[in-house]
N, C-alpha and C. Protein backbone atom coordinates (compact mmCIF):
# COMPACT_ATOMS: atom_id res chain seq x y z
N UNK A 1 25.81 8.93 -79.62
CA UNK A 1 26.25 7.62 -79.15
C UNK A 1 25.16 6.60 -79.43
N UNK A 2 24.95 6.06 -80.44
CA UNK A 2 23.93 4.89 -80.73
C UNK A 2 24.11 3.74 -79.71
N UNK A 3 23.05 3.08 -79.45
CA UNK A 3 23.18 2.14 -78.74
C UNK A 3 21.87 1.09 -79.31
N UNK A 4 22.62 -0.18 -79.45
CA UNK A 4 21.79 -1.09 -80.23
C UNK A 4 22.24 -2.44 -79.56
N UNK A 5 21.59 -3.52 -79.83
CA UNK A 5 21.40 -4.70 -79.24
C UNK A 5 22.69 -5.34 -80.13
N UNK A 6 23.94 -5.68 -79.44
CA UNK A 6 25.23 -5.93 -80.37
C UNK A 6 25.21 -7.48 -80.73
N UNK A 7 25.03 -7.72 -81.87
CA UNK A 7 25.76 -9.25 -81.77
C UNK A 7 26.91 -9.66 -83.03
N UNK A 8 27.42 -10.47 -83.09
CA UNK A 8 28.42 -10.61 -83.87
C UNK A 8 28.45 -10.18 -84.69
N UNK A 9 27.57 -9.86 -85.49
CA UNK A 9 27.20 -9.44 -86.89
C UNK A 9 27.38 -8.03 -86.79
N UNK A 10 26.57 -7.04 -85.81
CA UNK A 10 26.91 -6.13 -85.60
C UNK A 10 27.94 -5.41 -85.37
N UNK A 11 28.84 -6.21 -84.37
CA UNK A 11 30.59 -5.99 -84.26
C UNK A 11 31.30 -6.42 -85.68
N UNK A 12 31.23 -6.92 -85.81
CA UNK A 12 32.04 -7.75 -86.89
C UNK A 12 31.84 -5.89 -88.54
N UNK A 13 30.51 -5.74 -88.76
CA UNK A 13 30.05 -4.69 -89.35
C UNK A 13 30.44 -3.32 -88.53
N UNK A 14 30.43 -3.07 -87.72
CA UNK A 14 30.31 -1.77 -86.91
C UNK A 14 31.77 -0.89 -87.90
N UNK A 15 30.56 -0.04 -88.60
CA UNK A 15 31.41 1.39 -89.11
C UNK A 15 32.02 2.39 -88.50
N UNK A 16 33.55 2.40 -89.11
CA UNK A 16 34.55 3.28 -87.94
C UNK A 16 33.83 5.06 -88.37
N UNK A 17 33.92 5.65 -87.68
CA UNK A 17 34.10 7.14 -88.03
C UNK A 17 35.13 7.95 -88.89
N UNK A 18 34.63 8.75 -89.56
CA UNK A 18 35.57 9.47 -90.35
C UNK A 18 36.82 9.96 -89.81
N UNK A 19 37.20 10.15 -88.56
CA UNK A 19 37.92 11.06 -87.77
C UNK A 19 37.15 10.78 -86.04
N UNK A 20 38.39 10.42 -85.51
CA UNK A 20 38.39 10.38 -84.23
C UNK A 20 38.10 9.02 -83.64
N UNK A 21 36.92 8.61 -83.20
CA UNK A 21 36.41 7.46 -82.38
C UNK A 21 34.81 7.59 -81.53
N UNK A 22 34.48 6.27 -81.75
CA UNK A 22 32.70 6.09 -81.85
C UNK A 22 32.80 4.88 -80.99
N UNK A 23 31.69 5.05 -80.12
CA UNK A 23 31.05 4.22 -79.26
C UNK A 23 29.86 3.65 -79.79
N UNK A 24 29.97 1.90 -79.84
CA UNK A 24 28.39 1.75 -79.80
C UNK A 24 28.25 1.01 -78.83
N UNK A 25 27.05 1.88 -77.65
CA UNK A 25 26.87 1.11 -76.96
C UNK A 25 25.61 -0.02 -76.71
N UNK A 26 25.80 -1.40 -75.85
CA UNK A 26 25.31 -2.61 -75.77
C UNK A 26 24.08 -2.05 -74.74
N UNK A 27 22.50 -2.66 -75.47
CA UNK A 27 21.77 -2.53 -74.53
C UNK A 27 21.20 -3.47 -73.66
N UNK A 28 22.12 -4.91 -73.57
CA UNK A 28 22.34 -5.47 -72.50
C UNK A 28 22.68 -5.47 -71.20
N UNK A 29 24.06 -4.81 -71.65
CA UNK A 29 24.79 -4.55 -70.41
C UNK A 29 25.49 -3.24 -70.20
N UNK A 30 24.86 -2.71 -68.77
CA UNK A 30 24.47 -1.51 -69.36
C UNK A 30 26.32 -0.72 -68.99
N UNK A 31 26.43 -0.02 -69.33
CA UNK A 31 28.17 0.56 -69.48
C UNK A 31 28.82 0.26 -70.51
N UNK A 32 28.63 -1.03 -71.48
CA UNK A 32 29.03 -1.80 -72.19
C UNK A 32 29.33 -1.05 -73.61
N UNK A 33 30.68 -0.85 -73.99
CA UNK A 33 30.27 -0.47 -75.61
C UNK A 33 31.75 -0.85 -76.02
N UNK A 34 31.47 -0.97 -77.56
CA UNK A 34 32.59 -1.35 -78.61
C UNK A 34 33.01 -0.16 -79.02
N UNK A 35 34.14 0.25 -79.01
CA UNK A 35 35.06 1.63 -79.54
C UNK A 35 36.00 1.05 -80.67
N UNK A 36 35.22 2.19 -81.50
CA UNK A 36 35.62 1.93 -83.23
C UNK A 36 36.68 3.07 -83.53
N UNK A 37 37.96 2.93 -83.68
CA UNK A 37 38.30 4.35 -84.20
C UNK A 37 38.37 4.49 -85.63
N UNK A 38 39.09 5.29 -86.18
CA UNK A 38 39.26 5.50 -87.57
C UNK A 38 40.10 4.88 -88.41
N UNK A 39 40.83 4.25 -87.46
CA UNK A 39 41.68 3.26 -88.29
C UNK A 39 41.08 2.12 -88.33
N UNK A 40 40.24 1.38 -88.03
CA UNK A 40 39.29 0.41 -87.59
C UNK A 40 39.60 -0.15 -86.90
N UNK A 41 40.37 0.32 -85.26
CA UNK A 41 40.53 -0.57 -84.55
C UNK A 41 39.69 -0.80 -84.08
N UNK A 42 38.98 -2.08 -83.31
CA UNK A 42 37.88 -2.12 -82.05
C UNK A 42 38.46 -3.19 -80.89
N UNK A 43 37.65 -1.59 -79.49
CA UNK A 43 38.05 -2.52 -78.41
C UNK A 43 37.03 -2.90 -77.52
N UNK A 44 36.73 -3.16 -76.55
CA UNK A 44 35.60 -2.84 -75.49
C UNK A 44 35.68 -1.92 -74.21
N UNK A 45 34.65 -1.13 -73.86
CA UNK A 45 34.69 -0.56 -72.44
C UNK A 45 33.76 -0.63 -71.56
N UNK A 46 34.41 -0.24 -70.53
CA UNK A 46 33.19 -0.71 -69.88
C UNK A 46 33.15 0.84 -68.77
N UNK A 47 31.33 2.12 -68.87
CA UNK A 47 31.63 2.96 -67.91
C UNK A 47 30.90 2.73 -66.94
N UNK A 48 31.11 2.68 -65.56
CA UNK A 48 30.85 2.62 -64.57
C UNK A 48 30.93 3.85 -63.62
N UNK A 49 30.12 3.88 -62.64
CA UNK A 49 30.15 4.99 -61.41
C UNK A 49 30.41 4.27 -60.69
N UNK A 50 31.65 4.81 -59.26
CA UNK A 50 31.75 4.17 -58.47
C UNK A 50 32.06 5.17 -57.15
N UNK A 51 31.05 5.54 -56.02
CA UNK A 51 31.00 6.52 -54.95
C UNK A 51 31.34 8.20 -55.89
N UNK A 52 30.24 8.25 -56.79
CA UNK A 52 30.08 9.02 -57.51
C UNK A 52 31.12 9.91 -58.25
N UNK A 53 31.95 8.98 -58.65
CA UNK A 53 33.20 8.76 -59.79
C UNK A 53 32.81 8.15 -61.18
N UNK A 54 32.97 8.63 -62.35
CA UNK A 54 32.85 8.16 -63.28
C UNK A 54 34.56 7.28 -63.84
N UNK A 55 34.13 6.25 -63.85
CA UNK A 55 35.02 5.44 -64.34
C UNK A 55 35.05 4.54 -65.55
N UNK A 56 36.75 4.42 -66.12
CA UNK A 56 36.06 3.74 -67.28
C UNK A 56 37.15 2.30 -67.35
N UNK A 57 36.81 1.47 -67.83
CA UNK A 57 37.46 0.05 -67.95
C UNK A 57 37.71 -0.42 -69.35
N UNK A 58 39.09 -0.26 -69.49
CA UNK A 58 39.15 -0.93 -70.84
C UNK A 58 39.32 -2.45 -70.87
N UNK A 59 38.47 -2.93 -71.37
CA UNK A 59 37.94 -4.54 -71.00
C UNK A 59 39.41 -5.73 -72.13
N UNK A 60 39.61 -4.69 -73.58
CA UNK A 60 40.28 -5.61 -74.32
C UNK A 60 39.96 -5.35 -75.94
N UNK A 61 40.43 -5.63 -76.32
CA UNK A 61 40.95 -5.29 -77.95
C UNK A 61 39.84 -6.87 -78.51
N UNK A 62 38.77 -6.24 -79.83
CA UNK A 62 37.95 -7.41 -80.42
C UNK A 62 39.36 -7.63 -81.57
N UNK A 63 38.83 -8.60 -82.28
CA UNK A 63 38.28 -9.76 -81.95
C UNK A 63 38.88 -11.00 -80.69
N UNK A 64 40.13 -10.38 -80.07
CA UNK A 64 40.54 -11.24 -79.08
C UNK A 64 39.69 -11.65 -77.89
N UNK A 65 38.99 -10.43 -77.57
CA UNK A 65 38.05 -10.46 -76.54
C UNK A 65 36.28 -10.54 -77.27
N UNK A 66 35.58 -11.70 -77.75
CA UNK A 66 34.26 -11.76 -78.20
C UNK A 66 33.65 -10.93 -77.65
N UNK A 67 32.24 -10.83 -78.17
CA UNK A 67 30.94 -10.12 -77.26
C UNK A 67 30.69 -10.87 -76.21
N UNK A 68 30.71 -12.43 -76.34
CA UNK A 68 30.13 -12.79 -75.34
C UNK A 68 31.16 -12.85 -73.81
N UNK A 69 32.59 -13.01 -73.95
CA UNK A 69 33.65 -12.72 -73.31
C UNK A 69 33.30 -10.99 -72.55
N UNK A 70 33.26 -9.97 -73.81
CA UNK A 70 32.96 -9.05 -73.33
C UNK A 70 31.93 -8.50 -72.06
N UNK A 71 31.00 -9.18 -72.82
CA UNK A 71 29.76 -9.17 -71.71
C UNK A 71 30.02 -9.69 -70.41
N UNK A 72 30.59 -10.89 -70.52
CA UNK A 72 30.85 -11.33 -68.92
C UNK A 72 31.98 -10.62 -68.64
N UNK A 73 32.49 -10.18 -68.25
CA UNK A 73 33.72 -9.07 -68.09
C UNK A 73 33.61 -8.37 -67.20
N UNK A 74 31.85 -7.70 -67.97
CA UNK A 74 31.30 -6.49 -67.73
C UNK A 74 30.99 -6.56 -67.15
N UNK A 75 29.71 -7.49 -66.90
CA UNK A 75 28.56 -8.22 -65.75
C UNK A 75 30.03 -8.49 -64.54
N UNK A 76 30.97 -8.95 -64.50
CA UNK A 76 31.79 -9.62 -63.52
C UNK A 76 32.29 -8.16 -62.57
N UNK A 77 32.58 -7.29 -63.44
CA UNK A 77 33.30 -6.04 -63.48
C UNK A 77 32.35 -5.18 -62.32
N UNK A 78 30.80 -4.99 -63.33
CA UNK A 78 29.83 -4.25 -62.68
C UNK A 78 29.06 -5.02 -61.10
N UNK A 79 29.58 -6.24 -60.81
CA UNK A 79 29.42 -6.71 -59.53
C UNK A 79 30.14 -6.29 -58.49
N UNK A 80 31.57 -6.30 -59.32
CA UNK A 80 33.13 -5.85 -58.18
C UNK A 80 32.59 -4.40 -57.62
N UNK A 81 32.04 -3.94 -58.80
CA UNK A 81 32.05 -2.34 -58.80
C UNK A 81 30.68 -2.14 -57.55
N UNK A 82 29.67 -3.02 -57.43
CA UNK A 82 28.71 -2.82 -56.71
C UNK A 82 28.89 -3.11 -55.07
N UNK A 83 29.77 -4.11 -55.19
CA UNK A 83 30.33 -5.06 -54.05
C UNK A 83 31.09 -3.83 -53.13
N UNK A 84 32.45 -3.05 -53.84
CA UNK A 84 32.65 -1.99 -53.26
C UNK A 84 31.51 -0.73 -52.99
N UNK A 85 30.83 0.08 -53.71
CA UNK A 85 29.70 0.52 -53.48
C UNK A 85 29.47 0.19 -52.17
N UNK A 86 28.90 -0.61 -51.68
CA UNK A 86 28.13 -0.88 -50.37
C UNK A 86 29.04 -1.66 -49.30
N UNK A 87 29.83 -1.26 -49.41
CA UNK A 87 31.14 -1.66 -48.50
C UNK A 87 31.07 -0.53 -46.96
């Protein structure tokens, strides 16, 4: 699972896999990654723990949803997710 500092250029480039589906994940934000499959679709996700549940959020299909859209999503997402946490 590579994980590299994403920016447009990077999404916009990000090579699908031969077979199956590839994560690259954002080392911004951390859960954050672009899912490439083999057909070249790309979407965003977002994984999170929540009361020691692994969870996952599909944020939205690029290019409809940007990186920078993405990112706040995530950041918005990973607050909700903290907010419950300590409930």
């Amino acid at each position: 699972m590579p994980t590299l500092k994403l920016t447009h250029h990077a999404v916009e480039n990000a090579a699908p896999p031969e077979k199956g589906r590839l994560e690259y994940w954002d080392n911004l934000v951390p859960g954050l990654a672009l899912r490439v499959t083999d057909k070249r679709a790309k979407s965003w996700i977002l994984m999170y723990r929540l009361h020691g549940k692994q969870g996952r959020l599909t944020i939205g299909s690029y290019p409809a949803y940007s990186l920078a859209d993405a990112r706040d999503e995530a950041r918005e997402a990973l607050v909700k997710a903290h907010y419950l946490l300590h409930q």
